[in-house]
N, C-alpha and C. Protein backbone atom coordinates (compact mmCIF):
# COMPACT_ATOMS: atom_id res chain seq x y z
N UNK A 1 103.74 125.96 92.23
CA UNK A 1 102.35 125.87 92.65
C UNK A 1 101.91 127.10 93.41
N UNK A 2 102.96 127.76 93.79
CA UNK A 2 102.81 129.11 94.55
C UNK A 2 101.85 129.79 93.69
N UNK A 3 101.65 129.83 92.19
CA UNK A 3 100.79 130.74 91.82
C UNK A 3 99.37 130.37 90.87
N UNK A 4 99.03 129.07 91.66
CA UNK A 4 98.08 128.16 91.53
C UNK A 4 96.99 129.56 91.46
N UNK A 5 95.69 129.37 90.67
CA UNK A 5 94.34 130.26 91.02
C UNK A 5 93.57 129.68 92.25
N UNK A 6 94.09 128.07 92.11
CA UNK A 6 93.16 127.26 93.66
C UNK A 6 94.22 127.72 94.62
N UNK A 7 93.98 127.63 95.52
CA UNK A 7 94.30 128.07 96.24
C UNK A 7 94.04 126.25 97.92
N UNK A 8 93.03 125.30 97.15
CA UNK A 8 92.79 124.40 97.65
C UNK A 8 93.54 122.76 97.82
N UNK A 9 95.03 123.37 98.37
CA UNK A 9 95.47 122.08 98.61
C UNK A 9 96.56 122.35 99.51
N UNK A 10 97.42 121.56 99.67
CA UNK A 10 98.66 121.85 100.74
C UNK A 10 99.86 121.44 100.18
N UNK A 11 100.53 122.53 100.13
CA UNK A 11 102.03 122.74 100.02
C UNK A 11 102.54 122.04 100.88
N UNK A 12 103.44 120.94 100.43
CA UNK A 12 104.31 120.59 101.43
C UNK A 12 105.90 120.07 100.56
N UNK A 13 106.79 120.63 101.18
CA UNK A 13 108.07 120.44 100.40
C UNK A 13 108.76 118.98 101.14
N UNK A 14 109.28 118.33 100.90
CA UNK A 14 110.36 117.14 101.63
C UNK A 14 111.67 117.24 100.63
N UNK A 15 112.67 117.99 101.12
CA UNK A 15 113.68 118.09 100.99
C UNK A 15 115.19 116.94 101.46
N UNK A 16 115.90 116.01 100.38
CA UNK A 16 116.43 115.03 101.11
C UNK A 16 117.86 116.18 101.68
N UNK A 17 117.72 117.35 102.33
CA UNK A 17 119.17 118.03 102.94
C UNK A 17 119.64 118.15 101.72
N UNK A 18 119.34 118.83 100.51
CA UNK A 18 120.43 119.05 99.32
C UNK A 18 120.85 120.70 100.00
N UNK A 19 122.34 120.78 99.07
CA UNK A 19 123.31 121.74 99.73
C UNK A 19 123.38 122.65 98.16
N UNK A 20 122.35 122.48 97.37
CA UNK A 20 121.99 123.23 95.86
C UNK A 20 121.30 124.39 95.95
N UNK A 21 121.22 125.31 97.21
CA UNK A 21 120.27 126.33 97.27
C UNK A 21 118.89 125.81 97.65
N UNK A 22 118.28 124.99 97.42
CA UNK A 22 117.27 124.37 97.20
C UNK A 22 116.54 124.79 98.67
N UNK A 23 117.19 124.29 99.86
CA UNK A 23 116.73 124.97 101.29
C UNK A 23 116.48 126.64 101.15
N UNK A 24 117.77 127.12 100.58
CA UNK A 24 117.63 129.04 101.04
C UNK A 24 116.39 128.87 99.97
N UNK A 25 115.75 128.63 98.97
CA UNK A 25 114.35 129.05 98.05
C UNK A 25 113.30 128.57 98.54
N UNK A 26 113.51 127.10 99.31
CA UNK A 26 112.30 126.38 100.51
C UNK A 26 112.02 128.00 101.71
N UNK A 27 113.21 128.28 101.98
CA UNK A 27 112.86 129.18 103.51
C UNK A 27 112.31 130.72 102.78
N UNK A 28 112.32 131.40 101.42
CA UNK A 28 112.10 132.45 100.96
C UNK A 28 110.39 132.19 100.66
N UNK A 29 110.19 131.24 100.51
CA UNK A 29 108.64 131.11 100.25
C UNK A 29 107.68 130.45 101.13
N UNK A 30 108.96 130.07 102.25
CA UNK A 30 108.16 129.39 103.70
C UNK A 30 106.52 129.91 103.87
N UNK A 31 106.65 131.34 103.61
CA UNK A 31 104.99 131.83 104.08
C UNK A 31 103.50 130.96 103.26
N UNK A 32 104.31 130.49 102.20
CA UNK A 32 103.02 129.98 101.09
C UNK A 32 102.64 128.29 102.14
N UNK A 33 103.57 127.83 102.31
CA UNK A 33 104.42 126.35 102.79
C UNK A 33 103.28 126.01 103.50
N UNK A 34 102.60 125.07 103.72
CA UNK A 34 101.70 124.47 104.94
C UNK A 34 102.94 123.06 105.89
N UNK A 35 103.94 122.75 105.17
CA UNK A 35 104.80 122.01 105.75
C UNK A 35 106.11 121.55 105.48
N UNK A 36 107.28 121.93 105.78
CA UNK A 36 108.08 121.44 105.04
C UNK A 36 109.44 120.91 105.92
N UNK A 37 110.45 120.29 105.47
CA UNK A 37 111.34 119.52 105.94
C UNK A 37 112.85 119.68 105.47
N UNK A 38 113.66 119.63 105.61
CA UNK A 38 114.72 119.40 104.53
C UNK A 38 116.26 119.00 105.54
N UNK A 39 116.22 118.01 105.46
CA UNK A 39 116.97 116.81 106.16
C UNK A 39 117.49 115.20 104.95
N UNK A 40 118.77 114.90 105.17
CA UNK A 40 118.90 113.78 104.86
C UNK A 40 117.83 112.54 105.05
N UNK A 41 117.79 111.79 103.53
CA UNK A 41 116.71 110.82 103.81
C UNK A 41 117.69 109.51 102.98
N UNK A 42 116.74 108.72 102.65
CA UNK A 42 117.07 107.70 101.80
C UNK A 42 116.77 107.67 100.29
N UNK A 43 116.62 108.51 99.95
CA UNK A 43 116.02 108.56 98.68
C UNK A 43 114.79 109.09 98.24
N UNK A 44 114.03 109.16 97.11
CA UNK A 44 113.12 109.76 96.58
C UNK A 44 111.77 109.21 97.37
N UNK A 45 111.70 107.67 96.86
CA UNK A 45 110.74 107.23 97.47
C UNK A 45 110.41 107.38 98.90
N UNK A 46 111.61 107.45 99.93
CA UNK A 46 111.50 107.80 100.94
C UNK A 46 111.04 108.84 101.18
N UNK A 47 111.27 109.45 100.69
CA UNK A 47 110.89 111.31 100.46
C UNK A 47 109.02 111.11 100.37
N UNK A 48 109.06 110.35 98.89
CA UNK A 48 107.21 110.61 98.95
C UNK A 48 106.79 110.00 99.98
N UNK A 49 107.22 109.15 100.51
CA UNK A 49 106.18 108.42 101.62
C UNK A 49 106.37 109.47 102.89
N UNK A 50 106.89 109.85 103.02
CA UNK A 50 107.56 111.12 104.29
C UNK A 50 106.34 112.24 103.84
N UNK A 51 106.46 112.25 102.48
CA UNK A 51 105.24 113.54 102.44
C UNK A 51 103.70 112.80 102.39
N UNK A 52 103.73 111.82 102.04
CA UNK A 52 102.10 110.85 102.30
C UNK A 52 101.83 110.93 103.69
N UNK A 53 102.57 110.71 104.83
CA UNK A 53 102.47 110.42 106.06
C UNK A 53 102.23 112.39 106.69
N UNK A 54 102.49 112.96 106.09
CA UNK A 54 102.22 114.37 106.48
C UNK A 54 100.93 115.05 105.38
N UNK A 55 100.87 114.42 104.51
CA UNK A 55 99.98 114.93 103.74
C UNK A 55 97.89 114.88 104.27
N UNK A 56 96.93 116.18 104.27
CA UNK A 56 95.88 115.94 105.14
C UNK A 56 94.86 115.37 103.88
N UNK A 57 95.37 115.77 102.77
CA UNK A 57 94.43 115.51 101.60
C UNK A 57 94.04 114.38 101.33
N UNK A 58 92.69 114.37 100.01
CA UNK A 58 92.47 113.31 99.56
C UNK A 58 93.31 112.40 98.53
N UNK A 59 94.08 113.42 97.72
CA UNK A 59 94.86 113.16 96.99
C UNK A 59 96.18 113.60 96.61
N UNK A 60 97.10 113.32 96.46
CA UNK A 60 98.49 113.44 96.58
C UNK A 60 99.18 114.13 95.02
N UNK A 61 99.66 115.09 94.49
CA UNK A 61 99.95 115.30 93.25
C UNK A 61 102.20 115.20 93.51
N UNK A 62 102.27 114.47 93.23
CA UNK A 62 104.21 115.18 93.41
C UNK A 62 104.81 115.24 92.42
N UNK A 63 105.70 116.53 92.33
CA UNK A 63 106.51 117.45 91.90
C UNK A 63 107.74 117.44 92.03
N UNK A 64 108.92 116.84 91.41
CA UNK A 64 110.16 117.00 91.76
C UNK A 64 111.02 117.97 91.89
N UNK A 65 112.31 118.32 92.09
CA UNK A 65 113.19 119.45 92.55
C UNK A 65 112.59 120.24 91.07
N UNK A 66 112.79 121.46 90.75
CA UNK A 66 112.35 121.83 89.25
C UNK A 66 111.58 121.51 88.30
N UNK A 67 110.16 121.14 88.76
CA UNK A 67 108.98 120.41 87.85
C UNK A 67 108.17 121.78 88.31
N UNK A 68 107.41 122.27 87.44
CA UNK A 68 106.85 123.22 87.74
C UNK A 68 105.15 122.79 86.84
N UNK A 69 104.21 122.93 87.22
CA UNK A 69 102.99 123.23 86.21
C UNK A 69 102.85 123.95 85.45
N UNK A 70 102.35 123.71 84.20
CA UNK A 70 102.39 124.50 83.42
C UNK A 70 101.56 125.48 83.27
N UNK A 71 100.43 126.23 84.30
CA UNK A 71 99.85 127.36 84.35
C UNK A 71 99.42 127.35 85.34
N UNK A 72 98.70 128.38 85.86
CA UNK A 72 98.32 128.93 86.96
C UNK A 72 96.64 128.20 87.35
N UNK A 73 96.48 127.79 85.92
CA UNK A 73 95.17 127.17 86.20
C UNK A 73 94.98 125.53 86.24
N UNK A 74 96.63 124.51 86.39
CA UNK A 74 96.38 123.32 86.00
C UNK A 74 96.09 122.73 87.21
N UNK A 75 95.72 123.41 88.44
CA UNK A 75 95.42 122.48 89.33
C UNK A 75 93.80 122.38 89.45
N UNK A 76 93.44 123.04 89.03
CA UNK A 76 91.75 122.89 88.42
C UNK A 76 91.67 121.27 87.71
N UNK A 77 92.42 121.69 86.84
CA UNK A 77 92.63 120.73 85.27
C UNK A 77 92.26 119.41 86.35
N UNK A 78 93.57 118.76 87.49
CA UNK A 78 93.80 117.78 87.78
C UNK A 78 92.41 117.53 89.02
N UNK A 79 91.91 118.64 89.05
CA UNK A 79 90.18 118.55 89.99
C UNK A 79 89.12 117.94 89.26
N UNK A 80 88.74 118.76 88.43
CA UNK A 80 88.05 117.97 87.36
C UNK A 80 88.06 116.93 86.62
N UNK A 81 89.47 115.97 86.68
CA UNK A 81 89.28 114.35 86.43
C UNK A 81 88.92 113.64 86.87
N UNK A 82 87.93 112.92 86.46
CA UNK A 82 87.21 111.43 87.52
C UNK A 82 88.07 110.93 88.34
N UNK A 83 87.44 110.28 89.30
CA UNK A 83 87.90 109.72 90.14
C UNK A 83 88.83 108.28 89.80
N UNK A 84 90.24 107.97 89.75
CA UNK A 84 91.01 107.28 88.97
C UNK A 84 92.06 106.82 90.22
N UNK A 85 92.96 105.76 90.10
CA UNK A 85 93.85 105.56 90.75
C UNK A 85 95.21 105.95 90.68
N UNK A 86 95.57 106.18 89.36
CA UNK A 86 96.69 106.82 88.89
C UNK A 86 96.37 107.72 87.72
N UNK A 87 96.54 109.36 87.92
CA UNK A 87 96.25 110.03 86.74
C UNK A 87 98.13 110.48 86.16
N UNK A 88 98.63 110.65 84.65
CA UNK A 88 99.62 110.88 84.33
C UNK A 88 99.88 111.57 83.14
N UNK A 89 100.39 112.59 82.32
CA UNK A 89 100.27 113.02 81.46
C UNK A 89 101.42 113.52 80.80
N UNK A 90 101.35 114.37 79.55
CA UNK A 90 102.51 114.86 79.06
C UNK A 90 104.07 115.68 79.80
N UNK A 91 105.35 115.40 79.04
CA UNK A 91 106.16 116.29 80.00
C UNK A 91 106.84 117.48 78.93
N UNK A 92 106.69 118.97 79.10
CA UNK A 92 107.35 119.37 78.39
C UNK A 92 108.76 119.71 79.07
N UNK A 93 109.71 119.73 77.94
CA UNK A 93 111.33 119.81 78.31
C UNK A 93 111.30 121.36 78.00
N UNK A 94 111.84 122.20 79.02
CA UNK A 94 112.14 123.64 78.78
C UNK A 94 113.29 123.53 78.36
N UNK A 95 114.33 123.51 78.90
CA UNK A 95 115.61 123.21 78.48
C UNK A 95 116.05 121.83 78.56
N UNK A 96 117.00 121.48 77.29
CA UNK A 96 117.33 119.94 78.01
C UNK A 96 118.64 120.03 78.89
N UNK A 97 119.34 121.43 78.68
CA UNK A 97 120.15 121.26 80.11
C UNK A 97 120.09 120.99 81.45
């Protein structure tokens, strides 16, 4: 999302303490970051609600460890959908490794 064209939302990472690099690439891009964490949790869900409770927005988009958007312009895309309770869409597989 680092190379979003909006520039209108908040970065926030919740990290459950993985020991995969995953922290040293959280702290290399810290400057983009509006908030982030990376500590043992309970799980995923724990994780999103950890970032709901820190999150200032109207709406919440989440991204797992290596989910990336597919362009620089899809956070527009997800602006311009009506107002909905759950929006969800295609997944492409880059690698299936």
């Amino acid at each position: 999302m680092i190379h979003q064209t909006s520039k209108n939302f908040e970065y926030n990472i919740i990290d459950g303490g993985s020991t995969d690099g995953n922290k040293e690439y959280i702290e290399s891009v810290k400057e983009y970051l509006n908030y982030w964490v990376s500590e043992p949790d309970n799980g995923i869900y724990y994780a999103m609600n950890k970032g709901i409770e820190v999150a200032k927005g109207v709406y919440c988009l989440f991204l797992n460890s290596g989910d990336v958007l597919h362009n620089e312009n899809d956070f527009y895309t997800f602006m311009e959908i009506s107002i909905e309770d759950i929006i969800y869409g295609n997944v492409k597989i880059k690698n299936k490794e």
